[in-house]
N, C-alpha and C. Protein backbone atom coordinates (compact mmCIF):
# COMPACT_ATOMS: atom_id res chain seq x y z
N UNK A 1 0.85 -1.18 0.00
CA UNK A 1 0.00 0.00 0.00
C UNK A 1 0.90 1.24 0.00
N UNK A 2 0.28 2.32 -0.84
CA UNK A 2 1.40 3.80 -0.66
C UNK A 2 0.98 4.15 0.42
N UNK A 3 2.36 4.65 1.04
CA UNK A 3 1.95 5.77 2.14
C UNK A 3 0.91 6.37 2.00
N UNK A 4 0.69 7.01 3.39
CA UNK A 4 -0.67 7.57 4.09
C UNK A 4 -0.91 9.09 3.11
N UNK A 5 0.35 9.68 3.41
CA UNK A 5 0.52 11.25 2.56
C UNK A 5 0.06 10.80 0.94
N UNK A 6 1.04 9.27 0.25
CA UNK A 6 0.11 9.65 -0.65
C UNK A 6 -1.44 9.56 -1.21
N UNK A 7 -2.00 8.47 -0.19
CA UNK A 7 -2.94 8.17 -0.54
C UNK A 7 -4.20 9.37 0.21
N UNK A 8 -3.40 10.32 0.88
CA UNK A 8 -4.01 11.75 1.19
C UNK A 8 -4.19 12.48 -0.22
N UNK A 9 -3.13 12.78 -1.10
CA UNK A 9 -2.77 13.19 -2.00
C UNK A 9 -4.11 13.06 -3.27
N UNK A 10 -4.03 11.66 -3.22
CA UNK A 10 -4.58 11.14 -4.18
C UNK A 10 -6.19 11.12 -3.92
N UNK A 11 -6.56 11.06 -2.62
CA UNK A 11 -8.08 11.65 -2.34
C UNK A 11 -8.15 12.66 -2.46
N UNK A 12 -7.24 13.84 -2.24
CA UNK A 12 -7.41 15.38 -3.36
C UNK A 12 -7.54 15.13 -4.17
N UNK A 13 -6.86 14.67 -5.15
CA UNK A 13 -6.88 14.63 -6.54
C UNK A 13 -7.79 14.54 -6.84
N UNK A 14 -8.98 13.50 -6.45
CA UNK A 14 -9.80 13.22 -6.83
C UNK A 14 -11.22 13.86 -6.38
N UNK A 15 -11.45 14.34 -5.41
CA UNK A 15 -12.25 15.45 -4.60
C UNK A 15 -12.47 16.78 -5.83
N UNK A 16 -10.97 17.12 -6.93
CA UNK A 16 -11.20 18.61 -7.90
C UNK A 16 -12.07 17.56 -9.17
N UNK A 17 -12.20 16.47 -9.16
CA UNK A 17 -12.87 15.99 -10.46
C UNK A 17 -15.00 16.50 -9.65
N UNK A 18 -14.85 16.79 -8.55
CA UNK A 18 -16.19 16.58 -7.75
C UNK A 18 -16.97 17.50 -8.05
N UNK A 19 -16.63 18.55 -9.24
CA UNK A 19 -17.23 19.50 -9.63
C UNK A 19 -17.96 19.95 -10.93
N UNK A 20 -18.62 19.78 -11.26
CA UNK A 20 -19.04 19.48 -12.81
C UNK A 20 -18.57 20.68 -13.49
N UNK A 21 -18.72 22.12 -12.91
CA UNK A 21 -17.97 23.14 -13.88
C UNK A 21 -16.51 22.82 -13.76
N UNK A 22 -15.39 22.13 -13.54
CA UNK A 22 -14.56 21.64 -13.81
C UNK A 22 -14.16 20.71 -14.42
N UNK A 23 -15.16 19.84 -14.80
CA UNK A 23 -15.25 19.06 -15.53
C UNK A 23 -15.35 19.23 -16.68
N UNK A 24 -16.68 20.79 -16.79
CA UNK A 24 -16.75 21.16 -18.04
C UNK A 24 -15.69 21.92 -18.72
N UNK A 25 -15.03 22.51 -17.81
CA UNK A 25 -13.50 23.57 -18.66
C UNK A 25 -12.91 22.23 -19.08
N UNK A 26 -12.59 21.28 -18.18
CA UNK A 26 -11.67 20.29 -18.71
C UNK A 26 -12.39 19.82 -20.32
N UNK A 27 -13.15 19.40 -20.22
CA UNK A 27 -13.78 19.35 -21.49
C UNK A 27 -13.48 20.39 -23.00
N UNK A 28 -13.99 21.37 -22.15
CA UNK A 28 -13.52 22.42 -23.42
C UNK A 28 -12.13 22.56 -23.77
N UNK A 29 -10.72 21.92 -22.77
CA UNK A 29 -9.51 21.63 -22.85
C UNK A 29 -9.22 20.68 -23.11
N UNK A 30 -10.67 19.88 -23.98
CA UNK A 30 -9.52 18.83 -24.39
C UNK A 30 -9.62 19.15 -25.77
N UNK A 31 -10.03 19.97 -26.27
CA UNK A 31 -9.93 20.45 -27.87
C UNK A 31 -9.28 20.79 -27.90
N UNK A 32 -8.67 22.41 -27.18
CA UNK A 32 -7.77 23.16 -27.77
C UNK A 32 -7.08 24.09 -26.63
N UNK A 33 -6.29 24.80 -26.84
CA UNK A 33 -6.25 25.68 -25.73
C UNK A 33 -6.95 27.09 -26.12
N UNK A 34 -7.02 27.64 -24.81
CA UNK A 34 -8.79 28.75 -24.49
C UNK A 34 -7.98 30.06 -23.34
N UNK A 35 -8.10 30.72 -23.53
CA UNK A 35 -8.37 32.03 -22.79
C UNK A 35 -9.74 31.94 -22.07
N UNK A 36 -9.33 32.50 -20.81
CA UNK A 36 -10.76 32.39 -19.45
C UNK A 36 -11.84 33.57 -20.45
N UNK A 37 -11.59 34.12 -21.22
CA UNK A 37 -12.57 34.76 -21.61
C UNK A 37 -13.50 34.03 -22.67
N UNK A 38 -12.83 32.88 -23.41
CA UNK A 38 -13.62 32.21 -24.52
C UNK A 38 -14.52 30.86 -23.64
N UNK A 39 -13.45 30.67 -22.73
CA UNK A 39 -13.78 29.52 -21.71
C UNK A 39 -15.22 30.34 -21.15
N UNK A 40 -15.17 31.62 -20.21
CA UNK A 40 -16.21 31.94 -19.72
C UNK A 40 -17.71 32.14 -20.89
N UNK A 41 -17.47 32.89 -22.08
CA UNK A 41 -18.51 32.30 -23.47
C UNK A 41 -18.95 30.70 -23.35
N UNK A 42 -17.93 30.14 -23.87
CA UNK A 42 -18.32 28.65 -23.75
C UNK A 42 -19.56 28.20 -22.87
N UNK A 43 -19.21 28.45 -21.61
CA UNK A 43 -19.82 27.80 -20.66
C UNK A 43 -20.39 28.95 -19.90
N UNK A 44 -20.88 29.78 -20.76
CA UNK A 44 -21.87 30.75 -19.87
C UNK A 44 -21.52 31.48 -18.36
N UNK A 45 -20.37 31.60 -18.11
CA UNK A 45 -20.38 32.06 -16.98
C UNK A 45 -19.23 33.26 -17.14
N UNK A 46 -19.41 34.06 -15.59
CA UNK A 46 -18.32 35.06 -15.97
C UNK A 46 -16.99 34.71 -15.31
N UNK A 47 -16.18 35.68 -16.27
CA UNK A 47 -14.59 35.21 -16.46
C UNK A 47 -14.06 35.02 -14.69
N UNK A 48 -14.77 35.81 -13.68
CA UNK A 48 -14.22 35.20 -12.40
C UNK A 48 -14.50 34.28 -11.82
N UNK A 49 -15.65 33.54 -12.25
CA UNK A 49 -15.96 32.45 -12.01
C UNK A 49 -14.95 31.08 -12.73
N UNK A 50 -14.71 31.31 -14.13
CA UNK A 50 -13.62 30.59 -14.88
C UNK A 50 -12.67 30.36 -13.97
N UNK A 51 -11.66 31.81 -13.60
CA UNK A 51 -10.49 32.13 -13.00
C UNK A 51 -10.34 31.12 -11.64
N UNK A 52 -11.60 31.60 -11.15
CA UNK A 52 -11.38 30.68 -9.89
C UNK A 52 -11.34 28.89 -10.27
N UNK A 53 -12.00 28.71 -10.58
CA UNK A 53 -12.08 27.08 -10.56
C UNK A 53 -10.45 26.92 -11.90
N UNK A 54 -10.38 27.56 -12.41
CA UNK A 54 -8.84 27.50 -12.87
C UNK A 54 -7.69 27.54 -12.06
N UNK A 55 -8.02 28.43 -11.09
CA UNK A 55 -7.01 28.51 -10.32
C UNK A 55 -6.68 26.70 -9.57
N UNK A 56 -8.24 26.36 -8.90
CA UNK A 56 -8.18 25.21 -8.69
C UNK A 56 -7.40 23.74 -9.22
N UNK A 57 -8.00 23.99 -10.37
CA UNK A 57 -7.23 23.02 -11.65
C UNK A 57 -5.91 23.06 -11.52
N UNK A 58 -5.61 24.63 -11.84
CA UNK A 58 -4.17 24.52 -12.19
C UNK A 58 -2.97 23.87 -10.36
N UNK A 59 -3.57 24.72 -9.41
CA UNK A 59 -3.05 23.72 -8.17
C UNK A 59 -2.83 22.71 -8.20
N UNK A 60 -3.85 21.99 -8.32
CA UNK A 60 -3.59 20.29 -8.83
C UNK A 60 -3.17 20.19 -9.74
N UNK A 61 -2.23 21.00 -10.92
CA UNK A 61 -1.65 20.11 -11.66
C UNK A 61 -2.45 18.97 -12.66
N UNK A 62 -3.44 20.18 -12.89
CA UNK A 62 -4.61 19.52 -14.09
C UNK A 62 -4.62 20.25 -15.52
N UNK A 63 -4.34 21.41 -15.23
CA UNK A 63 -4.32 22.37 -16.33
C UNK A 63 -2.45 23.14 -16.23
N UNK A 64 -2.04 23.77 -17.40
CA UNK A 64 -1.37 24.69 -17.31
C UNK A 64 -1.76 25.98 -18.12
N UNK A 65 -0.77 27.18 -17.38
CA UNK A 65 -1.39 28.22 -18.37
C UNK A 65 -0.04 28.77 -19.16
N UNK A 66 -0.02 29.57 -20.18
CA UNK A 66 0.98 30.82 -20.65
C UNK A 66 0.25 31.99 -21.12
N UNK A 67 1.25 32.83 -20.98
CA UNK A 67 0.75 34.25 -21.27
C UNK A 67 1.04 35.03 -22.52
N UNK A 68 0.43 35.24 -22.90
CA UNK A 68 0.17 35.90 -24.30
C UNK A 68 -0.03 37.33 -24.38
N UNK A 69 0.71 38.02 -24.28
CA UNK A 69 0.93 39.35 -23.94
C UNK A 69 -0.01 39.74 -22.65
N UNK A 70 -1.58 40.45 -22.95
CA UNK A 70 -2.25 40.91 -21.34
C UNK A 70 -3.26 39.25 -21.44
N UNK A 71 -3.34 38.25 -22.22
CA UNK A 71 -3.96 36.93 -22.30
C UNK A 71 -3.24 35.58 -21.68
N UNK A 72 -3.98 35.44 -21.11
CA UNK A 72 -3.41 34.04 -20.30
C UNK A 72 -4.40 33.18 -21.14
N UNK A 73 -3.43 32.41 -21.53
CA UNK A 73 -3.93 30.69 -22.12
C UNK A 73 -4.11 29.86 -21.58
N UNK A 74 -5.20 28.98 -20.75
CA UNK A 74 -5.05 27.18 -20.47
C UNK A 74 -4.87 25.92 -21.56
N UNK A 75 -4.66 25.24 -21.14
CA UNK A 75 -4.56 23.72 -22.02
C UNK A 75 -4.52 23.01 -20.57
N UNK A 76 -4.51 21.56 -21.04
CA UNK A 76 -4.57 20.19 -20.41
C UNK A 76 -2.85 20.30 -19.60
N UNK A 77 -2.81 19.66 -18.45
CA UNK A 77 -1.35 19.77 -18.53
C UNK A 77 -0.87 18.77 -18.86
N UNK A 78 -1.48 17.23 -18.73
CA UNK A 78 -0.82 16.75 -19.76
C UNK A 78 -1.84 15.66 -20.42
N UNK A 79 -1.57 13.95 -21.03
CA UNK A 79 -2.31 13.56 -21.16
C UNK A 79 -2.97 12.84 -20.25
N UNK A 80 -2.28 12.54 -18.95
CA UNK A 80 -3.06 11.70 -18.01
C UNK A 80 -4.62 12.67 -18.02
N UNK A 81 -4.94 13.91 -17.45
CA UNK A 81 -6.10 14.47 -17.44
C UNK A 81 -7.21 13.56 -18.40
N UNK A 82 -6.71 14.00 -19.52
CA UNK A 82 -7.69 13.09 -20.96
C UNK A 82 -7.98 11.99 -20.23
N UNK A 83 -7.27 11.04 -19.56
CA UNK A 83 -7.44 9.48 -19.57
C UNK A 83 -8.48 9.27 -18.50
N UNK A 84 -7.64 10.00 -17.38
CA UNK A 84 -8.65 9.66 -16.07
C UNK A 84 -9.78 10.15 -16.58
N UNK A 85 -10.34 11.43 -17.05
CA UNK A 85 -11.97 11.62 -17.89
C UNK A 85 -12.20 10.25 -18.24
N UNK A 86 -11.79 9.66 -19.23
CA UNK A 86 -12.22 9.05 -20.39
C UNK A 86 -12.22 7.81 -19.61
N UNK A 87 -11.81 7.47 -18.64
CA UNK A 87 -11.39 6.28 -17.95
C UNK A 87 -12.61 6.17 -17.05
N UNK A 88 -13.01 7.47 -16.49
CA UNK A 88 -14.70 7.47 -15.66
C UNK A 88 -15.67 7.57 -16.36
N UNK A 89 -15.65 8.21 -17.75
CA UNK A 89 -16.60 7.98 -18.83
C UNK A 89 -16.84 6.41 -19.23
N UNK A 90 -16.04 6.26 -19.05
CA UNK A 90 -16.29 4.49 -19.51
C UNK A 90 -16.86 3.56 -18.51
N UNK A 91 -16.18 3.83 -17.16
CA UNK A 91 -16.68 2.99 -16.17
C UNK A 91 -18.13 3.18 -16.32
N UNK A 92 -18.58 4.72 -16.11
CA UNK A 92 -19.73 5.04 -16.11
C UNK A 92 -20.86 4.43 -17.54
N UNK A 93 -20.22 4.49 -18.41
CA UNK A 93 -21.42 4.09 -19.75
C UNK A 93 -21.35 2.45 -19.46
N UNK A 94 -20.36 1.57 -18.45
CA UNK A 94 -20.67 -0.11 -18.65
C UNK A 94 -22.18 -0.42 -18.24
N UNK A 95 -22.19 -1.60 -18.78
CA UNK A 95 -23.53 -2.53 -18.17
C UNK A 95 -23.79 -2.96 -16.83
């Protein structure tokens, strides 16, 4: 069994999937990368609402960002994100 810390770790990890508007940016990150302003369009909400649950993401090491002159960019940070989705999408659609 892993240590205690990591298996602390790893019940965070999994606690930031517990949010469906995080779920949904992740979604919109798995197309392409997005500015909190196209992200906040997307998904109907306003850009401080984005920011925050980004901020979230990016803590955990779910998202990364760069900056584009006064534009900050997200994307996926890497491909594990994609999998674990796609990995509970599946559990979820079995018989």
């Amino acid at each position: 069994m892993p240590p205690e810390e990591e298996l602390y770790d790893l019940a965070e990890l999994y606690k930031v999937f517990g949010d469906s508007t995080r779920i949904r940016i992740l979604f919109v990150l798995f197309e392409a990368e997005v500015c909190v302003c196209d992200l906040a369009a997307a998904l109907n909400m306003t850009q401080s609402a984005i920011s925050h649950q980004l901020r979230i993401l990016k803590q955990n090491k779910l998202v990364k960002n760069r900056r584009e002159g006064k534009s900050m960019f997200y994307s996926l940070a890497d491909e594990h994100v994609r999998t674990i989705i796609n990995q509970g999408l599946e559990h979820l659609q079995e018989d």
